[in-house]
C-alpha atoms as a PDB file:
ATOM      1  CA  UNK A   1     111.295 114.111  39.942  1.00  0.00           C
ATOM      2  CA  UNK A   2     109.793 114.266  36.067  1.00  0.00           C
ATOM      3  CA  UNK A   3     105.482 113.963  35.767  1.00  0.00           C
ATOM      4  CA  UNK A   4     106.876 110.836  34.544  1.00  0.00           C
ATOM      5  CA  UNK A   5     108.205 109.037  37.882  1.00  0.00           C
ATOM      6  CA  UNK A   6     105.811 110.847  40.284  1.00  0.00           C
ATOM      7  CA  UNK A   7     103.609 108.879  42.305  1.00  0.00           C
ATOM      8  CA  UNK A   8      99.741 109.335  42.084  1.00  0.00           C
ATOM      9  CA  UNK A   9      97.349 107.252  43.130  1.00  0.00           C
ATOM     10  CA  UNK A  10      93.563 107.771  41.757  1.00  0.00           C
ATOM     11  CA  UNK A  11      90.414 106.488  43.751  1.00  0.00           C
ATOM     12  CA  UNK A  12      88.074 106.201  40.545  1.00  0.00           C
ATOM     13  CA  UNK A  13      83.871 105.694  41.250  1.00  0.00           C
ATOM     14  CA  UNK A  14      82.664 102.799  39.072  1.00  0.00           C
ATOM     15  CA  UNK A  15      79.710 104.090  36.633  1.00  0.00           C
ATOM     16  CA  UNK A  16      76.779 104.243  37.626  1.00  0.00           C
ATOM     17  CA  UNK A  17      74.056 100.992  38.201  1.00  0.00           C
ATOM     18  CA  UNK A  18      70.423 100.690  38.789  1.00  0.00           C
ATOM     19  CA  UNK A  19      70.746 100.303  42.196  1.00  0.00           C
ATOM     20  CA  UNK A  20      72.195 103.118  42.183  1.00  0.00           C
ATOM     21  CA  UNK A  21      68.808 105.273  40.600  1.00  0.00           C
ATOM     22  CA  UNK A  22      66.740 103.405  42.826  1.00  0.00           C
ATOM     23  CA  UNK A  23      69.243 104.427  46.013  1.00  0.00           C
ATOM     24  CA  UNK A  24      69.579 100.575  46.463  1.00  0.00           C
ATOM     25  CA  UNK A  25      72.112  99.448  49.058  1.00  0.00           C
ATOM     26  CA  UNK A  26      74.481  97.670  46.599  1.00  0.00           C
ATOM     27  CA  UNK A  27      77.436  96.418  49.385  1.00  0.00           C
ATOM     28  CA  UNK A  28      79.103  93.362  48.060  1.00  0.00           C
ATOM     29  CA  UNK A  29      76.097  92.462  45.663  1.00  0.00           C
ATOM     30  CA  UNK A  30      77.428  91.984  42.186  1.00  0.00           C
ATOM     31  CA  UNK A  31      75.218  94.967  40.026  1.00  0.00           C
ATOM     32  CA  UNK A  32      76.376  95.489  36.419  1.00  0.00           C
ATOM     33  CA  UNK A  33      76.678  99.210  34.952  1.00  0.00           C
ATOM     34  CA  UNK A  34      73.462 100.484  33.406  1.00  0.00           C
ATOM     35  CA  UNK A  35      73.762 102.463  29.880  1.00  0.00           C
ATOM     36  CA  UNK A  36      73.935 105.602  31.469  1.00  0.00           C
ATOM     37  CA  UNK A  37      77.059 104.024  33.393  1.00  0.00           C
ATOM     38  CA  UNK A  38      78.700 102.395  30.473  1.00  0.00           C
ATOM     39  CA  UNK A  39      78.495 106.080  28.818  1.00  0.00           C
ATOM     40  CA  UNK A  40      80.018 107.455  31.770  1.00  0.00           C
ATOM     41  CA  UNK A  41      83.100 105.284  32.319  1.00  0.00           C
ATOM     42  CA  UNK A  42      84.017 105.903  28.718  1.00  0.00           C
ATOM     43  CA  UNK A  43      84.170 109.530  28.851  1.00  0.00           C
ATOM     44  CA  UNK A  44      85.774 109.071  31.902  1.00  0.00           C
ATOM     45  CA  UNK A  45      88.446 106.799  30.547  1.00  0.00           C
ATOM     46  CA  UNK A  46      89.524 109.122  27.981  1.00  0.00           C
ATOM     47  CA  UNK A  47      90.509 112.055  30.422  1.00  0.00           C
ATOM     48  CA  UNK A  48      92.550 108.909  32.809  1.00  0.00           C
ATOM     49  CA  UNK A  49      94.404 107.758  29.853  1.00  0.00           C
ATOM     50  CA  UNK A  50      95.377 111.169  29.262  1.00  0.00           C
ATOM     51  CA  UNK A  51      97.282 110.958  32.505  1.00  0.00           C
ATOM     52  CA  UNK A  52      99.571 107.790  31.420  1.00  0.00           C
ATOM     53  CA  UNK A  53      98.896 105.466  34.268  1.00  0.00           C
ATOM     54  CA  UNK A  54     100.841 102.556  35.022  1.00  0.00           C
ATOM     55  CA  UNK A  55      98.819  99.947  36.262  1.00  0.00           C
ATOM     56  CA  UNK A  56      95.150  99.821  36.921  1.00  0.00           C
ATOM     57  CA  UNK A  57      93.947  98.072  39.883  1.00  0.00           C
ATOM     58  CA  UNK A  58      89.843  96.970  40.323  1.00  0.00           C
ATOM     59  CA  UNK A  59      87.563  95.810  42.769  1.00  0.00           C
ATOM     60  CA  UNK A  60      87.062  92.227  41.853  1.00  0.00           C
ATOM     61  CA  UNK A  61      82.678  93.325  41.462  1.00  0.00           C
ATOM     62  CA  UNK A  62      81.271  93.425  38.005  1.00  0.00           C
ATOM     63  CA  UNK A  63      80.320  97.090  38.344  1.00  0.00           C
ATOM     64  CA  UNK A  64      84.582  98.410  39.044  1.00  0.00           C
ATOM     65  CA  UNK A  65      85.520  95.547  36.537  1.00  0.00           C
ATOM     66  CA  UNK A  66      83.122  96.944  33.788  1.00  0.00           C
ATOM     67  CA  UNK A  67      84.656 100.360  34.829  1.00  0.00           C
ATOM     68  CA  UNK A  68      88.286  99.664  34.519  1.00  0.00           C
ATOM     69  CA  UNK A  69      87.726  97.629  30.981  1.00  0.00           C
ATOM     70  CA  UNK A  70      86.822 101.288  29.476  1.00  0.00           C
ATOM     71  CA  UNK A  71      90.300 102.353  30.461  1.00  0.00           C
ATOM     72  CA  UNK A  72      91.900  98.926  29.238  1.00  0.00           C
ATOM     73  CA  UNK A  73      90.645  98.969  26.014  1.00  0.00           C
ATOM     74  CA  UNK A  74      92.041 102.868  25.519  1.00  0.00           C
ATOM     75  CA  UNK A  75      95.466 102.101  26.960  1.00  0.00           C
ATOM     76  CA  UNK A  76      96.348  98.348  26.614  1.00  0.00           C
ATOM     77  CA  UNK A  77      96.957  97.986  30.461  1.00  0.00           C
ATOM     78  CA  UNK A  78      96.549  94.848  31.939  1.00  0.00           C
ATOM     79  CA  UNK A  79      93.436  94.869  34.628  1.00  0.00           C
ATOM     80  CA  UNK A  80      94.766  93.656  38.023  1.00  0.00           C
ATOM     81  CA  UNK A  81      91.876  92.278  40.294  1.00  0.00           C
ATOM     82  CA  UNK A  82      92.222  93.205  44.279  1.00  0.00           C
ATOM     83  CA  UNK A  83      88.896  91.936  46.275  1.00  0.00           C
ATOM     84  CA  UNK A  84      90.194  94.575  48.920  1.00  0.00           C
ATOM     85  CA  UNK A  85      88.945  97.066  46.946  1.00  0.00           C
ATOM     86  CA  UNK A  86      84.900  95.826  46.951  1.00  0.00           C
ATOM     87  CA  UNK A  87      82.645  98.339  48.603  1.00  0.00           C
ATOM     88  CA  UNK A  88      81.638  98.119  51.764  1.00  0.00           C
ATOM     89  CA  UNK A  89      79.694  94.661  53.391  1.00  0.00           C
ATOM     90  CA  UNK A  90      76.129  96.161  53.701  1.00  0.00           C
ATOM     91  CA  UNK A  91      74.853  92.961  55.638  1.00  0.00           C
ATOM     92  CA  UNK A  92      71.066  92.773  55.799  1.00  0.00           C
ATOM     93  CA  UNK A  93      70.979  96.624  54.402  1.00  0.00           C
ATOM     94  CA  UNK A  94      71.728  94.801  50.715  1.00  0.00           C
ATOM     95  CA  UNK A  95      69.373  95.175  47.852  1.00  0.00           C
ATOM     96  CA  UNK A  96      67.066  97.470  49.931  1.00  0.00           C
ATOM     97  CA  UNK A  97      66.300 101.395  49.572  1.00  0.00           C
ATOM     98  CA  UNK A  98      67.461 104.292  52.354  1.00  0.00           C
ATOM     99  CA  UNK A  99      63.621 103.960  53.185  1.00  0.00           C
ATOM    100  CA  UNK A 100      63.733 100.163  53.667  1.00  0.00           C
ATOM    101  CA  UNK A 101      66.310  99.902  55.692  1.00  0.00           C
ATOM    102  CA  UNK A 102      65.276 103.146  57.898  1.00  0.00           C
ATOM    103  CA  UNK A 103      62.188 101.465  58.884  1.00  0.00           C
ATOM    104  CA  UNK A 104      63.095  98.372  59.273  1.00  0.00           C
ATOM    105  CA  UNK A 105      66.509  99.091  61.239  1.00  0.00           C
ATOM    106  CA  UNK A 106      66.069 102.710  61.983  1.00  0.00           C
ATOM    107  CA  UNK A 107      68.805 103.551  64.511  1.00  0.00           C
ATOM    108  CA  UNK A 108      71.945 101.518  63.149  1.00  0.00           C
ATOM    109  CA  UNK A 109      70.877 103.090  59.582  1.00  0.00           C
ATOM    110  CA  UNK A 110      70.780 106.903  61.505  1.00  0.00           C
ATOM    111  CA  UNK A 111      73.865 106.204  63.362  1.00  0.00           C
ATOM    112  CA  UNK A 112      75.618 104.929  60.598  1.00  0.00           C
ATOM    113  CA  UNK A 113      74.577 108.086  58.397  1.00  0.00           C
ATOM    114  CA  UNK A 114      75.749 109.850  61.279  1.00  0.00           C
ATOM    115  CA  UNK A 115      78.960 108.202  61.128  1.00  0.00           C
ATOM    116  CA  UNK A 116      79.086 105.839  64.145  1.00  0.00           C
ATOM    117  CA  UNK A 117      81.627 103.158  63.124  1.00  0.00           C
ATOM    118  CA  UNK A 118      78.747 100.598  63.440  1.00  0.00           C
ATOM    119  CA  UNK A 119      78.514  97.065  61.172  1.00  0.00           C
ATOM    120  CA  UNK A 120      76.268  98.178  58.291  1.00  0.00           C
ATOM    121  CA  UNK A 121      73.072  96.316  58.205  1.00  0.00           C
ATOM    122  CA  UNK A 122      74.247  94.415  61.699  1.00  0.00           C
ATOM    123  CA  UNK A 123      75.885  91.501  60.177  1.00  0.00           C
ATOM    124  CA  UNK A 124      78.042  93.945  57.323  1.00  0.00           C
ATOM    125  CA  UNK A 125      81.422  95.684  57.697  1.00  0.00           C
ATOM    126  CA  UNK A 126      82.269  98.644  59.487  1.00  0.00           C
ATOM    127  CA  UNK A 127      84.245 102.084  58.083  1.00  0.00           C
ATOM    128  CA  UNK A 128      87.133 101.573  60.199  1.00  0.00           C
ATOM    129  CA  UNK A 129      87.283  97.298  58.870  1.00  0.00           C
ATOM    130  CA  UNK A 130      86.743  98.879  55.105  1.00  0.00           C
ATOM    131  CA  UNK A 131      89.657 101.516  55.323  1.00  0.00           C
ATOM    132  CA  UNK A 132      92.471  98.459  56.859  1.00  0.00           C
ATOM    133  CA  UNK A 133      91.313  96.154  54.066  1.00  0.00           C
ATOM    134  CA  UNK A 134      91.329  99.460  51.297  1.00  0.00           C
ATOM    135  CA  UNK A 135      94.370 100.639  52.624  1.00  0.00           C
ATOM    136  CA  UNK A 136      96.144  96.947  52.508  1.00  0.00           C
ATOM    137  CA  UNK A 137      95.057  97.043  49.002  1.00  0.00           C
ATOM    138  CA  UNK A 138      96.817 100.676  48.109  1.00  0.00           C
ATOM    139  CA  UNK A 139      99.671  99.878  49.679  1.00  0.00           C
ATOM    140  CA  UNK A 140     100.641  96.062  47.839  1.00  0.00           C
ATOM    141  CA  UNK A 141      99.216  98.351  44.653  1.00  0.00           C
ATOM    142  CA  UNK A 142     102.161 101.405  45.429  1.00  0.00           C
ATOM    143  CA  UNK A 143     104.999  98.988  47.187  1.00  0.00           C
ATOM    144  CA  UNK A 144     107.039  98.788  43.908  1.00  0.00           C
ATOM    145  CA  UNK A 145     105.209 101.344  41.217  1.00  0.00           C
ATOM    146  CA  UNK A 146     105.855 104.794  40.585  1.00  0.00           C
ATOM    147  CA  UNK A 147     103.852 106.820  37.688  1.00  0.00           C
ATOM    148  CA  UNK A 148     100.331 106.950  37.756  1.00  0.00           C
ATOM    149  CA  UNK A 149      97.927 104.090  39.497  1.00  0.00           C
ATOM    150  CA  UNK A 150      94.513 103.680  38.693  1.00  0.00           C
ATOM    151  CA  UNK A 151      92.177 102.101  41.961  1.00  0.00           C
ATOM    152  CA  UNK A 152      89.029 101.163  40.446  1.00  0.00           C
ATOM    153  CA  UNK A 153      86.597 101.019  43.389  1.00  0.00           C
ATOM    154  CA  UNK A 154      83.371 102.322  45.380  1.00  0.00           C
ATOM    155  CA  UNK A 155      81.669 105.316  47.010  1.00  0.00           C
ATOM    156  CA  UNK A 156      81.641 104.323  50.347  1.00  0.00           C
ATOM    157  CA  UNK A 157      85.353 102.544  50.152  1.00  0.00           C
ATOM    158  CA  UNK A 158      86.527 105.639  48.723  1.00  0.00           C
ATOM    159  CA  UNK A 159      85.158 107.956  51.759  1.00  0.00           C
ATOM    160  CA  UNK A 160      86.788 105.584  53.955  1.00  0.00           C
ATOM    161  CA  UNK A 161      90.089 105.333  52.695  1.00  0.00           C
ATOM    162  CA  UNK A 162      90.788 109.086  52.093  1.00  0.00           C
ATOM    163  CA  UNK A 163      89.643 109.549  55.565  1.00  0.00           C
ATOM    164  CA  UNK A 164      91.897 106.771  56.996  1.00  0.00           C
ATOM    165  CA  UNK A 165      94.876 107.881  54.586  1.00  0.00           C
ATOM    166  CA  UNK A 166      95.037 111.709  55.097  1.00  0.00           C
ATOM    167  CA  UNK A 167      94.906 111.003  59.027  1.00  0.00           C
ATOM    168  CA  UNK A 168      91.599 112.545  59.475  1.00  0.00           C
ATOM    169  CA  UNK A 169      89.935 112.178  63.017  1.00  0.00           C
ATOM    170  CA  UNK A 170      86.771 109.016  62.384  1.00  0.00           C
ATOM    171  CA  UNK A 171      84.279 111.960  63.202  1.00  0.00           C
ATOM    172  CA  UNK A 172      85.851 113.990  60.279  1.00  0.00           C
ATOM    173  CA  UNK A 173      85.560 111.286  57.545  1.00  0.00           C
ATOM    174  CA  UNK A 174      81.695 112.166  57.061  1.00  0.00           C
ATOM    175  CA  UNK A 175      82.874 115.595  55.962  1.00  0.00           C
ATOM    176  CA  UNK A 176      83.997 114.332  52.754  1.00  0.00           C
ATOM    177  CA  UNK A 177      81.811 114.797  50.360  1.00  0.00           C
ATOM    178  CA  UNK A 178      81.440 111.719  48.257  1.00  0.00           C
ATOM    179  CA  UNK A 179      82.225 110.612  44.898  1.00  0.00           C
ATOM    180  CA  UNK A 180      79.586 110.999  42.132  1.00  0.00           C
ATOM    181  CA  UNK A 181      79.905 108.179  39.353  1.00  0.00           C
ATOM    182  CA  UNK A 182      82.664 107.780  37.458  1.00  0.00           C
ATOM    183  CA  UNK A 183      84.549 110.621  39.570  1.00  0.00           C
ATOM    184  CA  UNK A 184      87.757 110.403  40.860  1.00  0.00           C
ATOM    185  CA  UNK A 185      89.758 111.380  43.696  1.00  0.00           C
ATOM    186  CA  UNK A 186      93.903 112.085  43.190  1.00  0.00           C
ATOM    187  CA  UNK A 187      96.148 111.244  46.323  1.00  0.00           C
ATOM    188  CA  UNK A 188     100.253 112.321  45.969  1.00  0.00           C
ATOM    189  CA  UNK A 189     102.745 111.907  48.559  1.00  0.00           C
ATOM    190  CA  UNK A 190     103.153 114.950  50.724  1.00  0.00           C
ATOM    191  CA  UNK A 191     106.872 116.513  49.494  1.00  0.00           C
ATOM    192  CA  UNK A 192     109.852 118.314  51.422  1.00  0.00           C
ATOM    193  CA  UNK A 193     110.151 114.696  52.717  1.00  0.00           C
ATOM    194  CA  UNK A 194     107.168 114.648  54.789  1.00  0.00           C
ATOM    195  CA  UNK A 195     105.163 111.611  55.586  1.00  0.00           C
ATOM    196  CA  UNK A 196     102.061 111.612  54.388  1.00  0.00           C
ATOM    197  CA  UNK A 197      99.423 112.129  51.636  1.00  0.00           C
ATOM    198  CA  UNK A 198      98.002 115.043  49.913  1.00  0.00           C
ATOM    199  CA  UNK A 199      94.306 115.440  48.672  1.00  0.00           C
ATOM    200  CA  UNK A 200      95.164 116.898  45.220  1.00  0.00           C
ATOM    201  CA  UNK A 201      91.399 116.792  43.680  1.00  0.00           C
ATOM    202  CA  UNK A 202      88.259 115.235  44.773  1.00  0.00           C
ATOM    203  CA  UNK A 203      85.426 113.955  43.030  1.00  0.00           C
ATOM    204  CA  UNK A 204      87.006 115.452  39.899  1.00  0.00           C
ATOM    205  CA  UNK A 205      86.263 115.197  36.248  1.00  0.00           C
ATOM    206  CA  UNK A 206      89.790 115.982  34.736  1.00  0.00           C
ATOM    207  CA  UNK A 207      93.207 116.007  34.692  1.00  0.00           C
ATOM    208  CA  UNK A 208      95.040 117.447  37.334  1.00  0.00           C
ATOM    209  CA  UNK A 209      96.553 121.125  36.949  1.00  0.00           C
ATOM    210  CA  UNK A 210      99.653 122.312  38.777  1.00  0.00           C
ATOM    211  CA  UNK A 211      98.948 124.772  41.864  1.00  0.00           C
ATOM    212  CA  UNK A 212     101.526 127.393  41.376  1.00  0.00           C
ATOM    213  CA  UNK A 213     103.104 129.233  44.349  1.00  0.00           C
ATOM    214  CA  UNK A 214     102.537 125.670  46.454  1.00  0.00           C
ATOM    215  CA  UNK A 215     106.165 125.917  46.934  1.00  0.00           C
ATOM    216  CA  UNK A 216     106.279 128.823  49.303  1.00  0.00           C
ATOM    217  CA  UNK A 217     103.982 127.624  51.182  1.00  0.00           C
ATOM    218  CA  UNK A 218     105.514 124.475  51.357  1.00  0.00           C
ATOM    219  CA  UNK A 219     108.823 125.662  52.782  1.00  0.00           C
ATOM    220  CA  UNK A 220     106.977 127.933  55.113  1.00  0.00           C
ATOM    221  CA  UNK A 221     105.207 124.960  56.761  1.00  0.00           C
END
């Protein structure tokens, strides 16, 4: 199969926000990139164009959309909207610091950090109810694409969709380390016909490189 044809999907951070400085749960609320972020998602862009996606896919919140229109203007791509792609549903968390919300709702916020599959913020969305809808949204974005796809999206979406889609255990998915902004993650089907998904980078800054000798170990496994 040429670099051409081959399926990748990238997870790419939106820049970064205020809220993001001030360690402000941002959930669903609609927070526009900051300068720093603008600056960000244009550097960024010029290292994803150099991959020649295919389609580019956003989170319908200002903060992704303002993110993927860096990587429109350099490529001419149409922006496709998917609202299954928003962060995660913070609930009552919303709009308030880490030290808000552990004093005011100290033991959902600790087992949440913890990674309890609790509703963030009580009223909010779970980890497990953020990977289905993410996961609904890769797969309508991959169903009849091949080449490069761009998935302009969130921290904590991201860190819930890789778990869900390399088939970690729940209790594993807070090993991840998450994405800083503007970072991407690369996902490629497994190959020798095997099901699955392969973590090719994480939180990365470039373009992928090729791991020689993966072969062998391939057709040893």
């Amino acid at each position: 199969m040429s670099e051409k044809s081959k399926l990748r999907v990238v997870l790419w951070r939106h820049g970064q926000t205020d809220w993001n400085v001030e360690n402000r749960y941002q959930g669903h609320s609609d927070i526009p990139l900051n300068n720093v972020g603008q600056y960000q998602v244009g550097h960024a862009a010029k290292v994803l164009a150099g991959m020649n996606p295919n389609r580019i896919i956003a989170s319908d919140l200002i903060r992704a959309k303002q993110t993927a229109q860096a990587l429109v203007d350099l490529t001419g791509i149409k922006m496709e909207i998917d609202p299954d792609l928003r962060e995660t549903n913070g609930g009552n968390w919303e709009g308030k610091t880490g030290q808000q919300n552990r004093e005011e709702d100290g033991e959902r916020f600790k087992q949440w950090m913890f990674g309890v599959d609790v509703k963030a913020g009580e009223i909010g969305e779970s980890r497990s109810e953020v990977a289905r809808r993410a996961r609904n949204a890769i797969e309508r974005g991959i169903a009849e694409a091949i080449g490069t796809i761009i998935f302009v999206t969130h921290g904590g979406t991201s860190r819930a969709l890789l778990g869900s889609i390399l088939d970690m255990p729940f209790d594993k998915w807070a090993t991840l380390g998450g994405l800083s902004n503007a970072s991407w993650s690369v996902l490629e089907p497994k190959s020798f016909t095997k099901i699955g998904w392969t973590l090719v980078e994480h939180n990365a800054g470039s373009i992928p490189e090729p791991v020689f000798g993966n072969e062998s170990l391939e057709a040893k496994a």
